[in-house]
Protein backbone atom coordinates (compact mmCIF):
# COMPACT_ATOMS: atom_id res chain seq x y z
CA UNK A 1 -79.81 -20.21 -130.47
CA UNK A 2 -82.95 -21.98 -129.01
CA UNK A 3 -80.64 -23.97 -126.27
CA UNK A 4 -82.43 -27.19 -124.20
CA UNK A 5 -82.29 -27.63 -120.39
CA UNK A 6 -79.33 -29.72 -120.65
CA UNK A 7 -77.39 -28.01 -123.28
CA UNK A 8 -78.08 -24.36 -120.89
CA UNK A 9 -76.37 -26.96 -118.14
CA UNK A 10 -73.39 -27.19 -120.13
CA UNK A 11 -72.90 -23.56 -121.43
CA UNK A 12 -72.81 -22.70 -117.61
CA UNK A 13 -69.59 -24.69 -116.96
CA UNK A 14 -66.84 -22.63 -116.30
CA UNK A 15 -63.89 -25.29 -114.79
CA UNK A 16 -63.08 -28.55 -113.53
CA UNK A 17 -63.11 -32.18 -114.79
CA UNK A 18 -66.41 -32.93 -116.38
CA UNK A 19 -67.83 -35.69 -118.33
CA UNK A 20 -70.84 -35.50 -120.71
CA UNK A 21 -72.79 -38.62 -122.13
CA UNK A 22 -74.04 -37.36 -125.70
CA UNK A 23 -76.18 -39.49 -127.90
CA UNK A 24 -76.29 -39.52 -131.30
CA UNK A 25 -78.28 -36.68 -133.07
CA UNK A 26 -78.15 -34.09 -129.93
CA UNK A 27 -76.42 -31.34 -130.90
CA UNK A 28 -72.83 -31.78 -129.08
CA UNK A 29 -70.79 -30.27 -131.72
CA UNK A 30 -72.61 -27.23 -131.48
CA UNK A 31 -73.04 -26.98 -127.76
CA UNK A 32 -68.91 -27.47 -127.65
CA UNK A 33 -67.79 -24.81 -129.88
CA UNK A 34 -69.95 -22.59 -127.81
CA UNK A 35 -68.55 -24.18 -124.97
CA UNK A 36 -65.00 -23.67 -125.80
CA UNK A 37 -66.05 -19.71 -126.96
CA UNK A 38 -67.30 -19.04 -123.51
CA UNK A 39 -64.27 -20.95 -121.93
CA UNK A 40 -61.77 -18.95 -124.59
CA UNK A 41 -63.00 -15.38 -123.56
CA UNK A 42 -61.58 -14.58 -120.27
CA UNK A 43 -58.65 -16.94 -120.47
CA UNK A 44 -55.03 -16.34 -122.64
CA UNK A 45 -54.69 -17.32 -126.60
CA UNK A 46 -54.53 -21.23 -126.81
CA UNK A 47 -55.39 -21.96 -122.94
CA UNK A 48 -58.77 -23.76 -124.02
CA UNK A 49 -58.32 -26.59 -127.03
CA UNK A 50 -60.70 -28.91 -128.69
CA UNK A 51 -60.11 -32.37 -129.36
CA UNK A 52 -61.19 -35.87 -130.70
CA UNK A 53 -59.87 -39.16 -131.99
CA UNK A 54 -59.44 -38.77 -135.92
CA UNK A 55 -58.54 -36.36 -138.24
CA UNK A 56 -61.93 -36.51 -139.93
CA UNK A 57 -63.64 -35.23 -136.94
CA UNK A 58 -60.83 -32.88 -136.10
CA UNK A 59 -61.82 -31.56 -139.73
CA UNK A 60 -65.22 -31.39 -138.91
CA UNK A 61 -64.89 -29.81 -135.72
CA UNK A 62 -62.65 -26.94 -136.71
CA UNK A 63 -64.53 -25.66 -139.69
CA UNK A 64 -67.39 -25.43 -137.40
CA UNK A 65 -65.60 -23.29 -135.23
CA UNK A 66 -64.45 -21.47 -138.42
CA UNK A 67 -67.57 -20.62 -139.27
CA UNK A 68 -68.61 -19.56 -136.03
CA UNK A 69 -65.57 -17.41 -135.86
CA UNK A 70 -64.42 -19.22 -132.25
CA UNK A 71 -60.34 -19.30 -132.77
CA UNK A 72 -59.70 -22.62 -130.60
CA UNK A 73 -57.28 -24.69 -131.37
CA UNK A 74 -58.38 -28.24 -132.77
CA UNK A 75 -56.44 -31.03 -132.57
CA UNK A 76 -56.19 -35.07 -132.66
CA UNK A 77 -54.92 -36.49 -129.19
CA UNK A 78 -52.18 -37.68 -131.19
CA UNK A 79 -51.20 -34.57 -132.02
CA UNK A 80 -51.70 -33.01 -129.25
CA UNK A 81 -49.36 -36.07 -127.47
CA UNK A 82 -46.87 -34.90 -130.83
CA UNK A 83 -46.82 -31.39 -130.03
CA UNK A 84 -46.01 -32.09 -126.24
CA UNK A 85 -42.98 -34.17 -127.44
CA UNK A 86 -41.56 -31.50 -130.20
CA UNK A 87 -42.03 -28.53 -127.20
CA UNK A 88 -40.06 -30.98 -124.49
CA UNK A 89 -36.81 -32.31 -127.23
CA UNK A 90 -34.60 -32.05 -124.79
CA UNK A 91 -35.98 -35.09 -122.54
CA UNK A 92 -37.01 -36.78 -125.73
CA UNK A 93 -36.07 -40.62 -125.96
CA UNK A 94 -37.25 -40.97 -129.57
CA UNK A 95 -34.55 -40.35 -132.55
CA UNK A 96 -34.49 -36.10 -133.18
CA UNK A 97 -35.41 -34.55 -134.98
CA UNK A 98 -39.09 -36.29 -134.43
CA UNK A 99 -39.67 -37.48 -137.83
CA UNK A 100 -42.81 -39.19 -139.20
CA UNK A 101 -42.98 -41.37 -142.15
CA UNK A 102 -45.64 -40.63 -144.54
CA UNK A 103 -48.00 -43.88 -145.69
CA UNK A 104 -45.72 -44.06 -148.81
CA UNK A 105 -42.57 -43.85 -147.02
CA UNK A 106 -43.37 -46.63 -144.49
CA UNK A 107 -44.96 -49.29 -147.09
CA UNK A 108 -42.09 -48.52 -149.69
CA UNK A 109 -39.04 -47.87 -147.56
CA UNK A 110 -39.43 -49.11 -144.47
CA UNK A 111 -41.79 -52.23 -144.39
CA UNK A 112 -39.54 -53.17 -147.82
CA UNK A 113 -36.47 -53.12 -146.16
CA UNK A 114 -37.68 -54.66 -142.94
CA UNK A 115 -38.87 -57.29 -145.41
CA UNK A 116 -35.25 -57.82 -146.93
CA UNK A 117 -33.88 -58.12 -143.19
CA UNK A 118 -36.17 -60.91 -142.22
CA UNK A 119 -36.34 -62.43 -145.85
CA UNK A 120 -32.93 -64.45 -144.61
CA UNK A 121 -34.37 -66.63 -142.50
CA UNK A 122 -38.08 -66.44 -144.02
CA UNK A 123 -38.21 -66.93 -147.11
CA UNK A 124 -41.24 -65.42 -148.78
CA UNK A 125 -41.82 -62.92 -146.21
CA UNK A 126 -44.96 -60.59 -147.48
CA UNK A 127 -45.04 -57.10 -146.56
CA UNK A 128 -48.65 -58.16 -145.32
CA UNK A 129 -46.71 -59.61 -142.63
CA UNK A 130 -44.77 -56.73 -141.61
CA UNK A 131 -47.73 -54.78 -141.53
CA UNK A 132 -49.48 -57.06 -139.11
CA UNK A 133 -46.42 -57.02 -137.36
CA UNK A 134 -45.74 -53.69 -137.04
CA UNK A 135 -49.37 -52.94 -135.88
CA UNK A 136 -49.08 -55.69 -132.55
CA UNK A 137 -46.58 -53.42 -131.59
CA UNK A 138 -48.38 -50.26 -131.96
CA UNK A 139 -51.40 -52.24 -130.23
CA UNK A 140 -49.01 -53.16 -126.91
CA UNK A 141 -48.13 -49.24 -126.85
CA UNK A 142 -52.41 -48.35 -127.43
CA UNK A 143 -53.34 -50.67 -124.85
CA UNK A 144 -50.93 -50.37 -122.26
CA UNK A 145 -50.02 -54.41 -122.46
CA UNK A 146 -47.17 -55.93 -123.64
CA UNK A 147 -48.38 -59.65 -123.44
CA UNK A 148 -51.26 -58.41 -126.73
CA UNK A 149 -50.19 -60.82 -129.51
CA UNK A 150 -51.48 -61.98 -132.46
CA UNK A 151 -52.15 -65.48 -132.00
CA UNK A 152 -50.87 -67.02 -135.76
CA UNK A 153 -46.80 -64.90 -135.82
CA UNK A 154 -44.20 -67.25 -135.70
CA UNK A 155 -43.01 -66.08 -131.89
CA UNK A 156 -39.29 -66.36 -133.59
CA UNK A 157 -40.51 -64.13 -136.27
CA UNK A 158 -41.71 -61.87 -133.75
CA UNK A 159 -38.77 -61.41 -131.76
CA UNK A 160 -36.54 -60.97 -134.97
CA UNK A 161 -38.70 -58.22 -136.02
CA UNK A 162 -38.15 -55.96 -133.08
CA UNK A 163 -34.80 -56.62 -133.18
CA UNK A 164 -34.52 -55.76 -136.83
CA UNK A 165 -36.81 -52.81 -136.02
CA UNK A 166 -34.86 -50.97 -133.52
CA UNK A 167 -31.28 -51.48 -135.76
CA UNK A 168 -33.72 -49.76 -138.53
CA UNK A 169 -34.88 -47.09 -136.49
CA UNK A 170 -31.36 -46.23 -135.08
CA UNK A 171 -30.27 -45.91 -138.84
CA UNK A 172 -33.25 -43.88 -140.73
CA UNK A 173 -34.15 -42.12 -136.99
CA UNK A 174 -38.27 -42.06 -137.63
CA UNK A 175 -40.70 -42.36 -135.12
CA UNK A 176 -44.06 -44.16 -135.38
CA UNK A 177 -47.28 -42.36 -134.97
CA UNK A 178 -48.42 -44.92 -132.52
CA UNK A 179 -45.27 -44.35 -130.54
CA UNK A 180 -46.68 -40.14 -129.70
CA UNK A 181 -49.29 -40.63 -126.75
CA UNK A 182 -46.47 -43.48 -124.83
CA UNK A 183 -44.26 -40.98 -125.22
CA UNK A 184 -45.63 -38.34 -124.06
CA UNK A 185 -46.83 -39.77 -121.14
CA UNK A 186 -43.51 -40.78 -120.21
CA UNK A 187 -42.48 -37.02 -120.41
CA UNK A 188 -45.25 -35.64 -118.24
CA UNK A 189 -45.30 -38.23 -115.62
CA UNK A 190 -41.36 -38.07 -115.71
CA UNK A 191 -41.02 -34.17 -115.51
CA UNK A 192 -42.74 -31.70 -113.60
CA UNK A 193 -41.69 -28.26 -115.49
CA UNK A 194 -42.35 -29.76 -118.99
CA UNK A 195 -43.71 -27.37 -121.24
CA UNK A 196 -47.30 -27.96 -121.52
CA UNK A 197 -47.89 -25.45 -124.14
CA UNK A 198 -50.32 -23.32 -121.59
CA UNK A 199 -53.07 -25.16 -122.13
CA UNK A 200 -55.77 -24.81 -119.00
CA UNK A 201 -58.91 -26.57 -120.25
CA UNK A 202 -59.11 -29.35 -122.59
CA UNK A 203 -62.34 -30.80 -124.58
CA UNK A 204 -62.19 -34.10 -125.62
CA UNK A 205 -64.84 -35.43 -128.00
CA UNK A 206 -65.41 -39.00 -129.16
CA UNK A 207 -63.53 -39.48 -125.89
CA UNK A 208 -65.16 -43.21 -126.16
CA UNK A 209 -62.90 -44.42 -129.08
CA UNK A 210 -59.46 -43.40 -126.92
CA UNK A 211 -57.29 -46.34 -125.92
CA UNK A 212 -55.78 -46.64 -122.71
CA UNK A 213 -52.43 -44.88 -123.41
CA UNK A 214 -53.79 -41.40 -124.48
CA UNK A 215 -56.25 -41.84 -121.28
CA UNK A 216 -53.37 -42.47 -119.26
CA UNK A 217 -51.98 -39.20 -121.23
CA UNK A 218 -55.05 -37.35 -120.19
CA UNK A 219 -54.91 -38.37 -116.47
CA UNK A 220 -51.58 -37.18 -116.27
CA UNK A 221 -52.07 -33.38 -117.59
CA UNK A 222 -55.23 -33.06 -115.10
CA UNK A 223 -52.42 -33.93 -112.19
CA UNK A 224 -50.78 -30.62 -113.68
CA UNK A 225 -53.54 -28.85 -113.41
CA UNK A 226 -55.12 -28.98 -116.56
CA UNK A 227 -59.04 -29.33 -116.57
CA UNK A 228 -60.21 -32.37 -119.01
CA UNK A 229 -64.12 -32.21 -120.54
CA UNK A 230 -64.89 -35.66 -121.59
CA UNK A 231 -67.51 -35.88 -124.29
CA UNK A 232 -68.93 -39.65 -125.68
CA UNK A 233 -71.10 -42.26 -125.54
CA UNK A 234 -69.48 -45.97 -124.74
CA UNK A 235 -72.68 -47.26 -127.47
CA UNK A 236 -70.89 -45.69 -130.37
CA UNK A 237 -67.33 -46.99 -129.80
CA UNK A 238 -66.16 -48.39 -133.08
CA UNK A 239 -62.83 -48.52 -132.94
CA UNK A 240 -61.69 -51.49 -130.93
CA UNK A 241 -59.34 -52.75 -133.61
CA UNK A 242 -57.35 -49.78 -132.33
CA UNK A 243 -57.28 -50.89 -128.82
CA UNK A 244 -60.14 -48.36 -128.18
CA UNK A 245 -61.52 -48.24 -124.03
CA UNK A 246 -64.95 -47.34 -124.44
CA UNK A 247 -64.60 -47.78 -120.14
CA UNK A 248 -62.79 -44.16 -120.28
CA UNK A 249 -65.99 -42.60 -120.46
CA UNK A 250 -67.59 -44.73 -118.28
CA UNK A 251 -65.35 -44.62 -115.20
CA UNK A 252 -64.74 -41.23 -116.06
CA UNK A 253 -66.30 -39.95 -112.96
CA UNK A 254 -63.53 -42.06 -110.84
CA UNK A 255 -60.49 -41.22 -112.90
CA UNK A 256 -61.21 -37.60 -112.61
CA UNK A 257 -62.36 -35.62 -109.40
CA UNK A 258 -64.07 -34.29 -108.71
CA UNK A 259 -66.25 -34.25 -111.53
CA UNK A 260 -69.16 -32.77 -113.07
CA UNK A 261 -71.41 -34.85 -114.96
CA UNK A 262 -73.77 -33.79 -118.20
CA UNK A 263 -76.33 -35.76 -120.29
CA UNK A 264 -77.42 -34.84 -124.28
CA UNK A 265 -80.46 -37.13 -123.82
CA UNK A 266 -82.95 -35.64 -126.70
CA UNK A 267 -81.89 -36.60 -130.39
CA UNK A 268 -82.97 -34.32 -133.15
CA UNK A 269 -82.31 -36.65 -136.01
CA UNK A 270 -83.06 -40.75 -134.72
CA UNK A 271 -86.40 -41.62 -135.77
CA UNK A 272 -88.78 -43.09 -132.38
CA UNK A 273 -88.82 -46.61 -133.31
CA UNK A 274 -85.64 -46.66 -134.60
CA UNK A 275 -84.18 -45.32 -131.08
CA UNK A 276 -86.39 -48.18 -129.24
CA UNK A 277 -85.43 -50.52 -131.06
CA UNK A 278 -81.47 -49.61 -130.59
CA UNK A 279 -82.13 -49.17 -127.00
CA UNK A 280 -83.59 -52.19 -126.37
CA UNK A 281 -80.77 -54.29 -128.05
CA UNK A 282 -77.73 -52.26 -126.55
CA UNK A 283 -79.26 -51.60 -123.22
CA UNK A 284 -78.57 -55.77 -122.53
CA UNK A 285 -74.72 -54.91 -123.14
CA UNK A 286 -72.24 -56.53 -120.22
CA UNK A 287 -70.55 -53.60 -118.30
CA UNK A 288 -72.87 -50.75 -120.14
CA UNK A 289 -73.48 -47.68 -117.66
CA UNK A 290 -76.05 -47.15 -115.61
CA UNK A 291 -76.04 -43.80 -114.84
CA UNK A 292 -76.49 -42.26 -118.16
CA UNK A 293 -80.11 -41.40 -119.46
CA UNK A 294 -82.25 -42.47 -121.89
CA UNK A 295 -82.22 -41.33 -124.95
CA UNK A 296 -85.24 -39.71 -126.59
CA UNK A 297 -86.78 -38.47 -129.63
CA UNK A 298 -87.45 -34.68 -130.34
CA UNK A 299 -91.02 -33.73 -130.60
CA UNK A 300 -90.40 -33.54 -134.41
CA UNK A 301 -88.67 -36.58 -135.34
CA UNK A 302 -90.43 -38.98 -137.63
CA UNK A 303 -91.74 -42.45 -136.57
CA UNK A 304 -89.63 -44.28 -138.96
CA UNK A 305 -90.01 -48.28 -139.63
CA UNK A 306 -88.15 -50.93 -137.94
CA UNK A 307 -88.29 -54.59 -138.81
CA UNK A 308 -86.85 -57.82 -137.87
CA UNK A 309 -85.68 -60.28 -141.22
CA UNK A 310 -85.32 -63.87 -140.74
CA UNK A 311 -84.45 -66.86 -142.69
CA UNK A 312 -82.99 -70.19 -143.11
CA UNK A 313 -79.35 -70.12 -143.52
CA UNK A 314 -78.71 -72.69 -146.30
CA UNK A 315 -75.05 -74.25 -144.75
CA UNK A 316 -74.51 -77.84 -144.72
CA UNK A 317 -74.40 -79.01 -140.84
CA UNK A 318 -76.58 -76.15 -139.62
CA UNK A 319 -79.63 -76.78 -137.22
CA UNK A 320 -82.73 -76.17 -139.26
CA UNK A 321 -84.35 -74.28 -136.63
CA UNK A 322 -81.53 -71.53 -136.76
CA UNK A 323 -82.28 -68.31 -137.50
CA UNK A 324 -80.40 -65.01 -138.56
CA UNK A 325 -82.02 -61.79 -137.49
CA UNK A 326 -81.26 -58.00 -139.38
CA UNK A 327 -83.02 -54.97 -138.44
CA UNK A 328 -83.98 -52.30 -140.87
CA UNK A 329 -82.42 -48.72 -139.11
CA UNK A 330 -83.47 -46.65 -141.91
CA UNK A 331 -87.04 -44.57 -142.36
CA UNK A 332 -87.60 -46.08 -145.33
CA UNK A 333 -87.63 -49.87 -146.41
CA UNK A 334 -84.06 -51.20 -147.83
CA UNK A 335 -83.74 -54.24 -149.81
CA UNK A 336 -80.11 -54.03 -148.42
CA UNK A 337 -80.42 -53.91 -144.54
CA UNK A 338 -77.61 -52.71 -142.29
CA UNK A 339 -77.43 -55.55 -140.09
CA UNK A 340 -75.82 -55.69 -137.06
CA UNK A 341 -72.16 -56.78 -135.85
């Protein structure tokens, strides 16, 4: 493998906290299962993990190192938070044995019967509504904050939820995905000789779409002595409807030291005015990092084709000077642009 400057920079980690900024298109995937194959060598079976945000990428990650016949664990940082909690039962403070509903199970069952409990008082209850319900309190657990509400639930309804919530729980004894990093934590910040499965170094990719509990999570297995390896880039966070903290990676540096910091700077795949274009619009962000590097074009990436549309939006009480602006991102024209959000 034909490695770059800063990918060489990275294969010659061997421990410690370390954070790498990776762009789009730069080859991180790769450069981390080699990573964790030169961290796996010298150290016991399981001591070095991979892992990342969703299951898709978890997927993605671990057929890579399939193929490349590196056998390192991949997991989800829920998972991993699961598998803390199932090794440690015996300080556990959710219902045992740990028990997760399946999709079915939880819109069937449990939001149904929630449903009936409330449907009392409020008549015409949807199950919409105990969805939406059900996910505020999953977002106080992600987030760390209590006081995160959803501004239109009846406060009433709210509080008879969690009460009818917790009688439900103590009767079918599940647990809630959500529930696995808070948990966790709890355990390792609560107990010094918990079983932490032997794990010594710990990759974390897309660490930019974690929310503040599993950071927490993270924070407290380095004070055990387990090195963390950030990997992300704050400018593709997309999942801030699940309380996502693209500030993990930026104050990484801070959370965790010392620390070594790594760039991926040099996209194979992001066509040159497509990048500047990107750049210039992000790079304006409030609270975006300063430290990080610009991202670049390889030598054979394509010029690609970036425009701006405007036009007239035809709304009643609308300025007629108003405009709304796209951009084309793709290397070819679209008569559907992706525009931006």
């Amino acid at each position: 493998m034909d490695w770059t400057e800063e990918q060489r920079a990275i294969l010659e980690h061997s421990g410690g906290h370390a954070r790498v900024q990776a762009g789009p298109g730069t080859g991180k995937s790769t450069v981390l299962i080699e990573l964790a194959g030169l961290l796996a060598t010298p150290r016991p079976d399981g001591a070095v993990r991979l892992a990342t945000f969703t299951r898709a990428a978890m997927n993605d990650l671990a057929h890579k190192a399939l193929a490349e016949e590196i056998p390192v664990p991949v997991t989800t940082v829920h998972s991993m938070a699961l598998s803390i909690l199932v090794h440690n039962t015996r300080w556990s403070r959710l219902p045992l044995p740990l028990r997760i509903p399946d999709e079915w199970e939880s819109h069937e069952l449990i939001h149904a019967d929630l449903r009936d409990r409330l449907s009392d008082r409020w008549k015409g209850l949807r199950r919409s509504m105990v969805d939406r319900l059900e996910r505020e309190m999953a977002a106080q657990w992600e987030s760390m904050d209590e006081t995160r509400l959803v501004a239109d639930i009846d406060p009433e309804l709210r509080d008879a939820y969690i009460a009818a919530w917790r009688r439900q729980r103590e009767t079918f004894g599940y647990s809630l995905f959500a529930e696995m990093p808070w948990y966790a934590l709890d355990l390792v910040e609560d107990h010094d000789d918990a079983d932490l499965m032997n794990i010594e170094f710990l990759i974390v990719d897309e660490y930019q779409d974690l929310n503040r509990c599993e950071i927490r999570l993270l924070e407290a297995l380095s004070t055990r002595g387990i090195d963390v390896f950030a990997v992300g880039d704050e400018d593709q966070s997309i999942y801030s409807w699940r309380m996502a903290a693209p500030e993990g990676i930026r104050n990484f540096e801070h959370n965790f030291t010392p620390c070594s910091d790594y760039f991926l700077s040099e996209s194979q795949r992001c066509a040159r005015t497509i990048l500047d274009a990107a750049q210039r619009i992000i790079g304006v962000a409030p609270g975006r990092s300063t430290s990080r590097r610009r991202l670049s074009p390889a030598a054979h990436n394509p010029e690609g084709m970036f425009a701006y549309l405007q036009f007239r939006p035809r709304m009643p009480n609308v300025v007629e000077s108003s405009r709304f602006c796209g951009i084309i991102t793709s290397q070819k024209r679209s008569n559907t642009p992706a525009w931006p959000s």
